[in-house]
C-alpha atoms as a PDB file:
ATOM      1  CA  UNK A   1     120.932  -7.208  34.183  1.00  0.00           C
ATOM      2  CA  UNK A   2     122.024  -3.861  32.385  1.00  0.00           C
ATOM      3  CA  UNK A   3     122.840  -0.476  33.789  1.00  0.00           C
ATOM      4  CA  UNK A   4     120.839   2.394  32.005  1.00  0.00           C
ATOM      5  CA  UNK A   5     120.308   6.271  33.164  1.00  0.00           C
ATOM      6  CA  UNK A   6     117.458   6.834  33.166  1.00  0.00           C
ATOM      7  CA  UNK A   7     116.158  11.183  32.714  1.00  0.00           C
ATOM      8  CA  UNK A   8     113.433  11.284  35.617  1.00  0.00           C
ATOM      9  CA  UNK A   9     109.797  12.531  34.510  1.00  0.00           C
ATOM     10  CA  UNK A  10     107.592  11.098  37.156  1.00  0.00           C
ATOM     11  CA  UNK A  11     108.328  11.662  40.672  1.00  0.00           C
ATOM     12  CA  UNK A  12     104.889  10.754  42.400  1.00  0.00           C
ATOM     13  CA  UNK A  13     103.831  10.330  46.313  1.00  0.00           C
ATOM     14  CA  UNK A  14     101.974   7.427  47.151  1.00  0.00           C
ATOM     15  CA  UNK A  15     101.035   6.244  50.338  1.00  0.00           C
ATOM     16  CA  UNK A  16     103.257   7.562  53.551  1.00  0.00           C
ATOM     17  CA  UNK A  17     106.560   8.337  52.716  1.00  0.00           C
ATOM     18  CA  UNK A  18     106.211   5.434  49.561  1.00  0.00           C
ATOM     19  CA  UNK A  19     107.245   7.653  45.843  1.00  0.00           C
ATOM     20  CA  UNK A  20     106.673   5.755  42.557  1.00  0.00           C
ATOM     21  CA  UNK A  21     109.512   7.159  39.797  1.00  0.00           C
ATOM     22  CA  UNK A  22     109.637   6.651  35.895  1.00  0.00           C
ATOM     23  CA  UNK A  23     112.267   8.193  33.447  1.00  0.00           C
ATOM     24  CA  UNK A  24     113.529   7.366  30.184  1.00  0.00           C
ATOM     25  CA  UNK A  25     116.054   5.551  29.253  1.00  0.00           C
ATOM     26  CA  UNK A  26     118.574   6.997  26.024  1.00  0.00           C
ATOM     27  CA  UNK A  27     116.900   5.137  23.053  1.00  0.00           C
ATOM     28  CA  UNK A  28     113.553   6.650  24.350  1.00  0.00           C
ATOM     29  CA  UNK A  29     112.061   3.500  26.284  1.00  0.00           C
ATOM     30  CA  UNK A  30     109.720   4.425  29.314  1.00  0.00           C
ATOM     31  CA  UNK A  31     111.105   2.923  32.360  1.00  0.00           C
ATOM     32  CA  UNK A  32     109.184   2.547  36.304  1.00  0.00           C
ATOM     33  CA  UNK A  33     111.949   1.264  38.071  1.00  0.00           C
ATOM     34  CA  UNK A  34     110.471  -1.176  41.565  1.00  0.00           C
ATOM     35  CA  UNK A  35     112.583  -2.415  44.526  1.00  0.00           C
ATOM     36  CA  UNK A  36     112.274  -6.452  44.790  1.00  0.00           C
ATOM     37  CA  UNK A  37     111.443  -5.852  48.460  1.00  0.00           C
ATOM     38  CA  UNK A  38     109.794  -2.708  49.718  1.00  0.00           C
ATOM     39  CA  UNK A  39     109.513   0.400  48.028  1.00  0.00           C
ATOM     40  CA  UNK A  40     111.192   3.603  47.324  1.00  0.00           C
ATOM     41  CA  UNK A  41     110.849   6.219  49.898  1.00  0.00           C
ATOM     42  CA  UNK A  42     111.049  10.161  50.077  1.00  0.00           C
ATOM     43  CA  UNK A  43     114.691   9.273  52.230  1.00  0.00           C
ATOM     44  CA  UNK A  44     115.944   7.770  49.073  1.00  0.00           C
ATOM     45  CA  UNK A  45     116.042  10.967  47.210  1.00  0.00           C
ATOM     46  CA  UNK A  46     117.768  12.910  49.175  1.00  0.00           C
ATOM     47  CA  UNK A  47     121.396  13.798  49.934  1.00  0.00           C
ATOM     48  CA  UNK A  48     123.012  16.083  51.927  1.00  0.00           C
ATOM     49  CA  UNK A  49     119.557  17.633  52.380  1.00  0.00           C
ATOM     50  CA  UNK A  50     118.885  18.178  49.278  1.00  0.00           C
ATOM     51  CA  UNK A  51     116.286  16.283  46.928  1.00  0.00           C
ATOM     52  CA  UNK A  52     119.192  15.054  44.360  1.00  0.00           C
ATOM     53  CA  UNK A  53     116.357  13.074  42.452  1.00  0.00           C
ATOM     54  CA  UNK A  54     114.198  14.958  40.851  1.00  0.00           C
ATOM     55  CA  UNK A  55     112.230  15.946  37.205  1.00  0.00           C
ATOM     56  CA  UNK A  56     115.267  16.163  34.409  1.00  0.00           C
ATOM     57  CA  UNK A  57     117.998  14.608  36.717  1.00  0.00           C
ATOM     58  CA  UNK A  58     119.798  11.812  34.890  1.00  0.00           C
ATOM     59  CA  UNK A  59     119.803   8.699  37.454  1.00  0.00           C
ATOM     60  CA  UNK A  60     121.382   5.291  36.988  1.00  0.00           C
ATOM     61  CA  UNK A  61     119.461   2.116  37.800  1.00  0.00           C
ATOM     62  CA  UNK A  62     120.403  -1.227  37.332  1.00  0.00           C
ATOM     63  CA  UNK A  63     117.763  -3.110  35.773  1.00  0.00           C
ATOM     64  CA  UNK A  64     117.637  -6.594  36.554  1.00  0.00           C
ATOM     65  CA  UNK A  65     114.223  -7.687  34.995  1.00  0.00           C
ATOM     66  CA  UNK A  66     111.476  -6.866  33.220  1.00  0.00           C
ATOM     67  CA  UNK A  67     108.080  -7.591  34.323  1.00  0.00           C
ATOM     68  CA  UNK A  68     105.399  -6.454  32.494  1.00  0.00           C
ATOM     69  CA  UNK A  69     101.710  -6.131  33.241  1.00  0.00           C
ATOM     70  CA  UNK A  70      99.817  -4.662  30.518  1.00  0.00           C
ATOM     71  CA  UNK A  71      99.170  -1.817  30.162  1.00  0.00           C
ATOM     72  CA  UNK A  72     102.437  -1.412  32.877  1.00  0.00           C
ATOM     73  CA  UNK A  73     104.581  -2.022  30.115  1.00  0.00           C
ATOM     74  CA  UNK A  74     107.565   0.383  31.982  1.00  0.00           C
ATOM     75  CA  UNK A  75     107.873  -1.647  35.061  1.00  0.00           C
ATOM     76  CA  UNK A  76     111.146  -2.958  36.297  1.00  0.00           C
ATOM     77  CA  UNK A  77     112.950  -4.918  38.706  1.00  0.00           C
ATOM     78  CA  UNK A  78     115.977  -2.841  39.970  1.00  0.00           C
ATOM     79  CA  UNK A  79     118.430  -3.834  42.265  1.00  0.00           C
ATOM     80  CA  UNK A  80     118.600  -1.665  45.284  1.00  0.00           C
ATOM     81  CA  UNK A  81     121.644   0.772  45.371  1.00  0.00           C
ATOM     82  CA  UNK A  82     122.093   4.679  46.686  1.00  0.00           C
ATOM     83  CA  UNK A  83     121.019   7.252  43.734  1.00  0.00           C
ATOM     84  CA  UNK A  84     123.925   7.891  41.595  1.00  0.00           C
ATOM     85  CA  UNK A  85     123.135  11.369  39.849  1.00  0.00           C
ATOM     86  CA  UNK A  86     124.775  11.793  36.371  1.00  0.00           C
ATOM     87  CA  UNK A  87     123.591  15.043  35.082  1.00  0.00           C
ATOM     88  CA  UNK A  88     120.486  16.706  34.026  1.00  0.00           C
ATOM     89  CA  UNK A  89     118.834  17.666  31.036  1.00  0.00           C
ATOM     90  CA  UNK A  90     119.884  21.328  30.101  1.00  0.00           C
ATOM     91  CA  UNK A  91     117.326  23.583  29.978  1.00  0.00           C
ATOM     92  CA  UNK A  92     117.884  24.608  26.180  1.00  0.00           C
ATOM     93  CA  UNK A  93     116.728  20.160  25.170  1.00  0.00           C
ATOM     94  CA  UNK A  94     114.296  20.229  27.547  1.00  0.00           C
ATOM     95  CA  UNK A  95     111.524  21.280  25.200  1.00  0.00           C
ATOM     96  CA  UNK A  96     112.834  18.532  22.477  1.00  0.00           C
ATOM     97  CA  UNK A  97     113.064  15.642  25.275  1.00  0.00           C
ATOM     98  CA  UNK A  98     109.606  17.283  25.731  1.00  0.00           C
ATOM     99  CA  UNK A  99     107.946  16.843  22.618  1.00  0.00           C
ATOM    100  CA  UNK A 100     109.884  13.685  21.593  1.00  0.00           C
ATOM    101  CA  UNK A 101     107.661  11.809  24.367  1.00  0.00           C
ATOM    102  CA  UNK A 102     104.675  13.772  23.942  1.00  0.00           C
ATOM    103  CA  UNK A 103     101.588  12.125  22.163  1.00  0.00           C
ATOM    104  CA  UNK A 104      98.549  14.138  20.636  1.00  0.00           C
ATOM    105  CA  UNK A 105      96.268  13.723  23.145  1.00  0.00           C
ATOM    106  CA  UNK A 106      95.670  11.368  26.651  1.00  0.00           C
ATOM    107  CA  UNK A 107      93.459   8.841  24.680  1.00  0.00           C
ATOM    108  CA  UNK A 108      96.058   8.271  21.915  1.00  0.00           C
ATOM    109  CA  UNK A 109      98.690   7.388  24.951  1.00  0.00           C
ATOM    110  CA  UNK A 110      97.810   3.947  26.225  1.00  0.00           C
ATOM    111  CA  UNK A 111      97.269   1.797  22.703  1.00  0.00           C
ATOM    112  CA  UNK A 112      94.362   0.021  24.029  1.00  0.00           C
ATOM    113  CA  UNK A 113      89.990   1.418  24.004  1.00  0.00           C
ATOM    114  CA  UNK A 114      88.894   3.776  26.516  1.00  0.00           C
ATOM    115  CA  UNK A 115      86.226   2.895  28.030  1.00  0.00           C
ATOM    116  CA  UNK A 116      83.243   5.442  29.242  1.00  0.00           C
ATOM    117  CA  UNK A 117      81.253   4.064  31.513  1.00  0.00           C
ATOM    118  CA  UNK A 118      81.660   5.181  35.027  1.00  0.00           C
ATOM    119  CA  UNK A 119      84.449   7.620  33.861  1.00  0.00           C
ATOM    120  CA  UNK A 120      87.509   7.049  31.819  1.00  0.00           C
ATOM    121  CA  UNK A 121      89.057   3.421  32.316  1.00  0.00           C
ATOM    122  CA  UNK A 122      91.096   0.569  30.218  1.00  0.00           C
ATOM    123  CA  UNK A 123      90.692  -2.912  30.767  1.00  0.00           C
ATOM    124  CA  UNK A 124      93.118  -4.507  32.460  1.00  0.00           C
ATOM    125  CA  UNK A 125      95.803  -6.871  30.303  1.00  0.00           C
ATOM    126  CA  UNK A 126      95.098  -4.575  27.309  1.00  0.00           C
ATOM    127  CA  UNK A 127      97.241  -1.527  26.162  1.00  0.00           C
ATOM    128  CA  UNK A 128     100.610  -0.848  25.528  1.00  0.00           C
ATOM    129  CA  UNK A 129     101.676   1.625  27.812  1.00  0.00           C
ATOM    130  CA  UNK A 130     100.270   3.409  30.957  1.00  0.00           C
ATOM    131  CA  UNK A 131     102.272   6.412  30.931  1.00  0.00           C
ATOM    132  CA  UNK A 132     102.593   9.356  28.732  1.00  0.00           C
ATOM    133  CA  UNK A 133     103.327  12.896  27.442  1.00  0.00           C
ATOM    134  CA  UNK A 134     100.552  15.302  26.498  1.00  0.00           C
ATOM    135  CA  UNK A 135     100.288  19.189  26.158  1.00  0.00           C
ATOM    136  CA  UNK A 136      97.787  20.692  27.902  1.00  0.00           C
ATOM    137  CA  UNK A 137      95.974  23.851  28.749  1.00  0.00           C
ATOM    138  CA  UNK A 138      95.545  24.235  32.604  1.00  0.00           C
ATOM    139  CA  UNK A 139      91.707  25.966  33.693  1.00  0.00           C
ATOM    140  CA  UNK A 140      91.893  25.792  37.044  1.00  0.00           C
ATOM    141  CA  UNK A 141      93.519  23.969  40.451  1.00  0.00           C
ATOM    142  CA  UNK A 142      91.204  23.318  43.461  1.00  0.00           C
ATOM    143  CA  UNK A 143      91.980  22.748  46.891  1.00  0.00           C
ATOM    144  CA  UNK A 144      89.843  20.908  49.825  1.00  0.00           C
ATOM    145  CA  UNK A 145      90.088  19.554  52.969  1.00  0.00           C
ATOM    146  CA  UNK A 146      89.642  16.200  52.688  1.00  0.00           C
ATOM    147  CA  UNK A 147      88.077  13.633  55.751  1.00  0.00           C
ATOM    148  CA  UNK A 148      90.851  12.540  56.914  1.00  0.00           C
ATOM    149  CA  UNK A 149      92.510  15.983  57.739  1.00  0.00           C
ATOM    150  CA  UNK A 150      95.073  16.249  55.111  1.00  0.00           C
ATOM    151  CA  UNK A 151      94.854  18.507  51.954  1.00  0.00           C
ATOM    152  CA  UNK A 152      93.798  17.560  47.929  1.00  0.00           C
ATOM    153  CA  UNK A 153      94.920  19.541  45.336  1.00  0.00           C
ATOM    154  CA  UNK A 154      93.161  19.093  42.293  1.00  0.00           C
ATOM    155  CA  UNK A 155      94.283  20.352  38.307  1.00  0.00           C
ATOM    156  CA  UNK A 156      91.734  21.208  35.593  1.00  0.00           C
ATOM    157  CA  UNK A 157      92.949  21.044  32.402  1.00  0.00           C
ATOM    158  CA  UNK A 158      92.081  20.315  28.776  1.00  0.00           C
ATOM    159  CA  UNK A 159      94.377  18.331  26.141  1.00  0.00           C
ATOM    160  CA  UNK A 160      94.899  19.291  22.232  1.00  0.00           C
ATOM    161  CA  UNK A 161      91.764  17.309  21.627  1.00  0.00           C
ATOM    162  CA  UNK A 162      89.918  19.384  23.885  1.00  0.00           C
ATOM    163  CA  UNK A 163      88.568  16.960  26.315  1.00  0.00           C
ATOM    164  CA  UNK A 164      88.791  18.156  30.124  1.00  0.00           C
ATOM    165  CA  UNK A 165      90.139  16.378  32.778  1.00  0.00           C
ATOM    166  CA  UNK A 166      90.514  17.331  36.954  1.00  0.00           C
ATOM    167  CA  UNK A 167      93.085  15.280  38.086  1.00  0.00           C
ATOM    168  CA  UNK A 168      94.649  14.922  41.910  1.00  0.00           C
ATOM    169  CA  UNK A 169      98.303  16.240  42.685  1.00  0.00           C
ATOM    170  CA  UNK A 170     100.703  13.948  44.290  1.00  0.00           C
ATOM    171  CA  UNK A 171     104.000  15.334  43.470  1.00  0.00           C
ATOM    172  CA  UNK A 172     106.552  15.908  46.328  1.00  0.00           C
ATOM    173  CA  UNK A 173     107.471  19.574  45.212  1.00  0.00           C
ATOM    174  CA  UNK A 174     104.399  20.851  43.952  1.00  0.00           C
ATOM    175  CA  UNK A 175     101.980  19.784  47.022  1.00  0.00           C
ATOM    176  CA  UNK A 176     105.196  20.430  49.300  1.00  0.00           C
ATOM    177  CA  UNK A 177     104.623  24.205  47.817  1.00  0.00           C
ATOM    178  CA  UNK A 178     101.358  24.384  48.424  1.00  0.00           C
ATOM    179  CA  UNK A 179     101.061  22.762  51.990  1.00  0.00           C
ATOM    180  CA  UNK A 180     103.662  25.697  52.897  1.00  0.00           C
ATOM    181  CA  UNK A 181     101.358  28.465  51.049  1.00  0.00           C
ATOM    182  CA  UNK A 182      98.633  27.283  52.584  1.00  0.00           C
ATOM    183  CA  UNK A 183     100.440  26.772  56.104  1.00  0.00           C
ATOM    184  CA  UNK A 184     101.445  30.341  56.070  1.00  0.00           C
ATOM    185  CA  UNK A 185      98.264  31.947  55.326  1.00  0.00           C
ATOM    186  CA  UNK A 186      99.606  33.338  51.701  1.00  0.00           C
ATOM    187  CA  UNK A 187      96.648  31.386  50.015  1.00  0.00           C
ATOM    188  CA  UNK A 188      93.137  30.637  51.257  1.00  0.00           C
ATOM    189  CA  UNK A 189      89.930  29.496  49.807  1.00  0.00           C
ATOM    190  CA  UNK A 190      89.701  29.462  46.454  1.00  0.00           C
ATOM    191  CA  UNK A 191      92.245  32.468  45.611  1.00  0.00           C
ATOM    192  CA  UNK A 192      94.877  30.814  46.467  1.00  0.00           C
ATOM    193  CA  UNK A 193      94.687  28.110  43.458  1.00  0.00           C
ATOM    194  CA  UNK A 194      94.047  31.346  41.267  1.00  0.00           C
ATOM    195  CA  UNK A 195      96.927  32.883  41.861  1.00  0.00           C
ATOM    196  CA  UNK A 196      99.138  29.170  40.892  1.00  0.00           C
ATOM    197  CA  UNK A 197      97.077  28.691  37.995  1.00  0.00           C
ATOM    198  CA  UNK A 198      97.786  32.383  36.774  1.00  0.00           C
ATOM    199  CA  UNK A 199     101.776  31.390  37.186  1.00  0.00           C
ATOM    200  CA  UNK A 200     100.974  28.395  34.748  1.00  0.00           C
ATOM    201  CA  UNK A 201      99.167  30.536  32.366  1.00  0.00           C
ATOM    202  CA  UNK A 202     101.667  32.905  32.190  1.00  0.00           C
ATOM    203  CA  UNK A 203     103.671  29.901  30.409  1.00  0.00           C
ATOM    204  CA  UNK A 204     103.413  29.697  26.761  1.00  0.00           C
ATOM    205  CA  UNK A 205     103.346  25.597  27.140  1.00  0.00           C
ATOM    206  CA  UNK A 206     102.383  23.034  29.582  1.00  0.00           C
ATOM    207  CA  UNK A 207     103.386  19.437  29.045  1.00  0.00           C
ATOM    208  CA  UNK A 208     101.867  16.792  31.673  1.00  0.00           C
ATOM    209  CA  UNK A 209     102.481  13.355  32.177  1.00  0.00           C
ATOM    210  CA  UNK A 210      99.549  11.113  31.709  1.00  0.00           C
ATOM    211  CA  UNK A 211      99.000   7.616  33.475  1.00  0.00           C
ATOM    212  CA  UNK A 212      97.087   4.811  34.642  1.00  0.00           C
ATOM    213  CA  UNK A 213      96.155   4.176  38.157  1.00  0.00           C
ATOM    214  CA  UNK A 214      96.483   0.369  38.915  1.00  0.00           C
ATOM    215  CA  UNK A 215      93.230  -1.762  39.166  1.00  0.00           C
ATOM    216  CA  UNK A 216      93.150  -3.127  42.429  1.00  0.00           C
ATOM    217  CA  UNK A 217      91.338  -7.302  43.250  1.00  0.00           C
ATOM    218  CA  UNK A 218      87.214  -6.656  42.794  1.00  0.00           C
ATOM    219  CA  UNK A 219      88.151  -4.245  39.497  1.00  0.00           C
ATOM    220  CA  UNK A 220      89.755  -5.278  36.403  1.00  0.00           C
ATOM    221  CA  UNK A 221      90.354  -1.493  35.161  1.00  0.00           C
ATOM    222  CA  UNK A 222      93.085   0.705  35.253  1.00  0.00           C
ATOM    223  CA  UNK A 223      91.838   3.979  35.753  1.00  0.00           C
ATOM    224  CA  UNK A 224      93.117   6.886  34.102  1.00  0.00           C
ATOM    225  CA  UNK A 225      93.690   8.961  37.136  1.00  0.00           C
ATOM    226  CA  UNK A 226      96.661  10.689  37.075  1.00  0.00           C
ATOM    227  CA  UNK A 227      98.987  12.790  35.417  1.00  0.00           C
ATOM    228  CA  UNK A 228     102.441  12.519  36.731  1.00  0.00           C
ATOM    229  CA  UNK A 229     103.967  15.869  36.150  1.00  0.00           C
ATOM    230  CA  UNK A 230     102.978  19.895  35.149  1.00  0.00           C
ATOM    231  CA  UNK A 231     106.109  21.112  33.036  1.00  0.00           C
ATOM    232  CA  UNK A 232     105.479  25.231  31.960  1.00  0.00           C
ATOM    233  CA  UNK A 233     107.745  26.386  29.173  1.00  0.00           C
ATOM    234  CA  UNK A 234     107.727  29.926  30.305  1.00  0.00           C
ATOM    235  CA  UNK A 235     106.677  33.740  29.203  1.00  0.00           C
ATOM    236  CA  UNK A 236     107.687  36.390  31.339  1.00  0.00           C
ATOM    237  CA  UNK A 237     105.269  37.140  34.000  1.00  0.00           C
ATOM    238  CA  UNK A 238     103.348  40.595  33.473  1.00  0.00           C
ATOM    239  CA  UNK A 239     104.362  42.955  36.265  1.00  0.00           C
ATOM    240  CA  UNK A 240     102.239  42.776  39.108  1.00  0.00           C
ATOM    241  CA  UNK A 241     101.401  38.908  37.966  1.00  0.00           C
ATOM    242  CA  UNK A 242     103.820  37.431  39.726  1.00  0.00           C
ATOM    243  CA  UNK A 243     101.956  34.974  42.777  1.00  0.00           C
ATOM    244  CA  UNK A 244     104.735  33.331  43.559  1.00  0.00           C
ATOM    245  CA  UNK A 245     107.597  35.960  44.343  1.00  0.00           C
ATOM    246  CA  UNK A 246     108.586  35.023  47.441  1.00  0.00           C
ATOM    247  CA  UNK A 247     110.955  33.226  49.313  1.00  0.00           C
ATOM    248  CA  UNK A 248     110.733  29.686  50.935  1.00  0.00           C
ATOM    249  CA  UNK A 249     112.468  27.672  53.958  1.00  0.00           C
ATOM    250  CA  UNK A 250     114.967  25.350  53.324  1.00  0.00           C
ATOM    251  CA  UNK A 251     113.562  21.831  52.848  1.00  0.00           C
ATOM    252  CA  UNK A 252     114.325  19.268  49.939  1.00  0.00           C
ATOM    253  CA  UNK A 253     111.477  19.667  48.492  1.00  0.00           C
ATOM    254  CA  UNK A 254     110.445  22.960  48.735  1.00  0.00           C
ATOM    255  CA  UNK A 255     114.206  23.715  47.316  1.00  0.00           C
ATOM    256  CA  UNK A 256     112.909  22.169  43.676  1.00  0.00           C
ATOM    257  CA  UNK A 257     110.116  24.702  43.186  1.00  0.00           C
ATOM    258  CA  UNK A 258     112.660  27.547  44.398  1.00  0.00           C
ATOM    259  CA  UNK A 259     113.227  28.497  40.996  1.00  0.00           C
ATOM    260  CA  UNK A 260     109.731  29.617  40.456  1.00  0.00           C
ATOM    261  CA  UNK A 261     110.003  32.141  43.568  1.00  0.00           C
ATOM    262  CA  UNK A 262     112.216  34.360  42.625  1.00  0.00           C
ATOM    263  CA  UNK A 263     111.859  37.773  44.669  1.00  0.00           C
ATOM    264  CA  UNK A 264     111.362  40.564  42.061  1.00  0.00           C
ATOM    265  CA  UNK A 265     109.548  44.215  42.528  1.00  0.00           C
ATOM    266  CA  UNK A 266     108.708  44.280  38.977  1.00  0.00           C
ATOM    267  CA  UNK A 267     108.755  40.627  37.212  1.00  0.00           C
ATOM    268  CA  UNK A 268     109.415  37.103  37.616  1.00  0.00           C
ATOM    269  CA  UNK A 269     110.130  34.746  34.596  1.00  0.00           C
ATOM    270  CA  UNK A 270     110.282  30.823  34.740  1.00  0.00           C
ATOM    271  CA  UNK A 271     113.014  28.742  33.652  1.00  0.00           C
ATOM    272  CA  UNK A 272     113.016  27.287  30.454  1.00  0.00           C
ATOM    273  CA  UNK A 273     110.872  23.732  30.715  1.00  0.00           C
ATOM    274  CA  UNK A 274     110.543  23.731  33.969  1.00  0.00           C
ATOM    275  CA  UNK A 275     108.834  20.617  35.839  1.00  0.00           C
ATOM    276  CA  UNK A 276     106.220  22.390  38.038  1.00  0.00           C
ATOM    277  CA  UNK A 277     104.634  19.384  39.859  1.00  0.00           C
ATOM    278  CA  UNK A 278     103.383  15.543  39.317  1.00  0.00           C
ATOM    279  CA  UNK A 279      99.937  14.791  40.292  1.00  0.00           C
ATOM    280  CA  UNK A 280      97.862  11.951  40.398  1.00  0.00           C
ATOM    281  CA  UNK A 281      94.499  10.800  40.474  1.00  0.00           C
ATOM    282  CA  UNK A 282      93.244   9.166  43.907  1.00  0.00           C
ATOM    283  CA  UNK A 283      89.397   7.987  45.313  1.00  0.00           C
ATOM    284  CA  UNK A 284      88.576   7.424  41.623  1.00  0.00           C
ATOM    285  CA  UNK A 285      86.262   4.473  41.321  1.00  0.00           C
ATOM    286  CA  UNK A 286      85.483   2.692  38.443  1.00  0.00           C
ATOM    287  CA  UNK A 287      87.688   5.394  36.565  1.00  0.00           C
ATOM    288  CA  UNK A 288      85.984   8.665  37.275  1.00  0.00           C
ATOM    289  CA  UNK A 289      88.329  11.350  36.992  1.00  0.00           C
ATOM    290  CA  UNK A 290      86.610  14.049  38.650  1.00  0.00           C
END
């Protein structure tokens, strides 16, 4: 068993109140820390109302065991324990930690073929990793109701190789923000994704996190479905081009997009390296990605 801290980068809802969480450990190693028993939950996070775990916190986990599934090289056991929060990345490293993870492009991330047919896939047992860093330039993000009442939001983008990808969002803060824009009538129809995806042009760089869905018992693919988080590196925003200047309700989540909502008559400006969201891809079959 060792104790590491590990500097959070993924932060991804799954299924109810179920969140899947990778970081990095010192030396650089990708870590996705799993209970023995059970799963981490949206509870876990939070303290004293607030969402204490979170993109660029520094977390301690201790690590009992590795168990590998290739290409889920970053998966370990950890023992079960309350979040102990250590620090955070300032916001002056962020863009090194940034680019010291970040490959060329999502097909040079997983160390194993990608496979066409039907979509974008990798054989199960092959690869060497599942999750990655890319930069990216964000087209578009589309919303739709989806059949069983809830809400998909959905990122168009295209990596340094210029291949484009549409990928579902899953991350707590970013779908938490726009559940409450949508809630409160300040985006509809398609305008409303226009007016995010202006905010995230207005940044000078976008880093996302790029991963592998799990193959599931009739498919021996992983699919690559998801990237697990939208980081801007800002520009100030042109006056009048500000979206997103208003101000929000207290909730955990909600509270970790705050920063991009500041209330200004003539400008807004992002923090430096800013993780905007983590999304990831769902209903992808075979390893379609959009």
């Amino acid at each position: 068993m060792s104790t590491e801290i590990l500097t959070i980068t993924d932060l991804t809802r799954m299924s109810g109140d179920r969140v899947c969480i990778a970081g990095y450990t010192p030396d650089g190693a990708c870590v996705r820390p799993e209970l023995p028993y059970g799963f981490f939950t949206e509870p876990w996070l939070i303290q004293d109302s607030k969402g204490i775990v979170r993109p660029f916190a520094k977390v301690e986990f201790k690590l009992d065991r590795h168990i590998p599934d290739p290409p889920h090289t970053e998966d370990w056991v950890a023992l079960p324990a309350k979040p102990r929060v250590c620090g955070h990345v300032p916001p002056a490293d962020r863009m090194r930690f940034l680019h010291a993870t970040a490959s060329p492009d999502v097909e040079s991330i997983f160390g194993a073929t990608i496979h066409h047919e039907w979509g974008l896939w990798v054989a199960a047992g092959e690869g060497a990793a599942s999750l990655g860093t890319i930069k990216a330039r964000v087209w578009d993000i589309i919303h739709e109701a989806t059949q069983g009442g809830g809400w998909e939001y959905r990122l168009v983008f295209t990596d340094d190789a210029g291949r484009r990808y549409a990928l579902s969002v899953t991350d707590l803060a970013f779908r938490y923000f726009l559940d409450h824009e949508r809630e409160t009538r300040r985006i509809s129809g398609h305008s409303a994704a226009d007016s995010v995806v202006r905010t995230l042009e207005a940044s000078a760089h976008v880093y996302l996190r790029i991963g592998l869905a799990r193959h599931w018992a009739k498919s021996r693919v992983d699919v690559i479905s998801r990237s697990t988080a939208c980081i801007p590196i800002p520009t100030t925003w042109a006056a009048g081009a500000s979206p997103i200047s208003r101000s929000l309700p207290r909730h955990p989540w909600l509270g970790a997009v705050r920063h991009l909502t500041k209330t200004s008559s003539r400008s807004n400006s992002l923090p430096s390296s800013t993780i905007f969201g983590t999304i990831r891809g769902t209903g992808c079959r075979h390893g379609e990605i959009s």
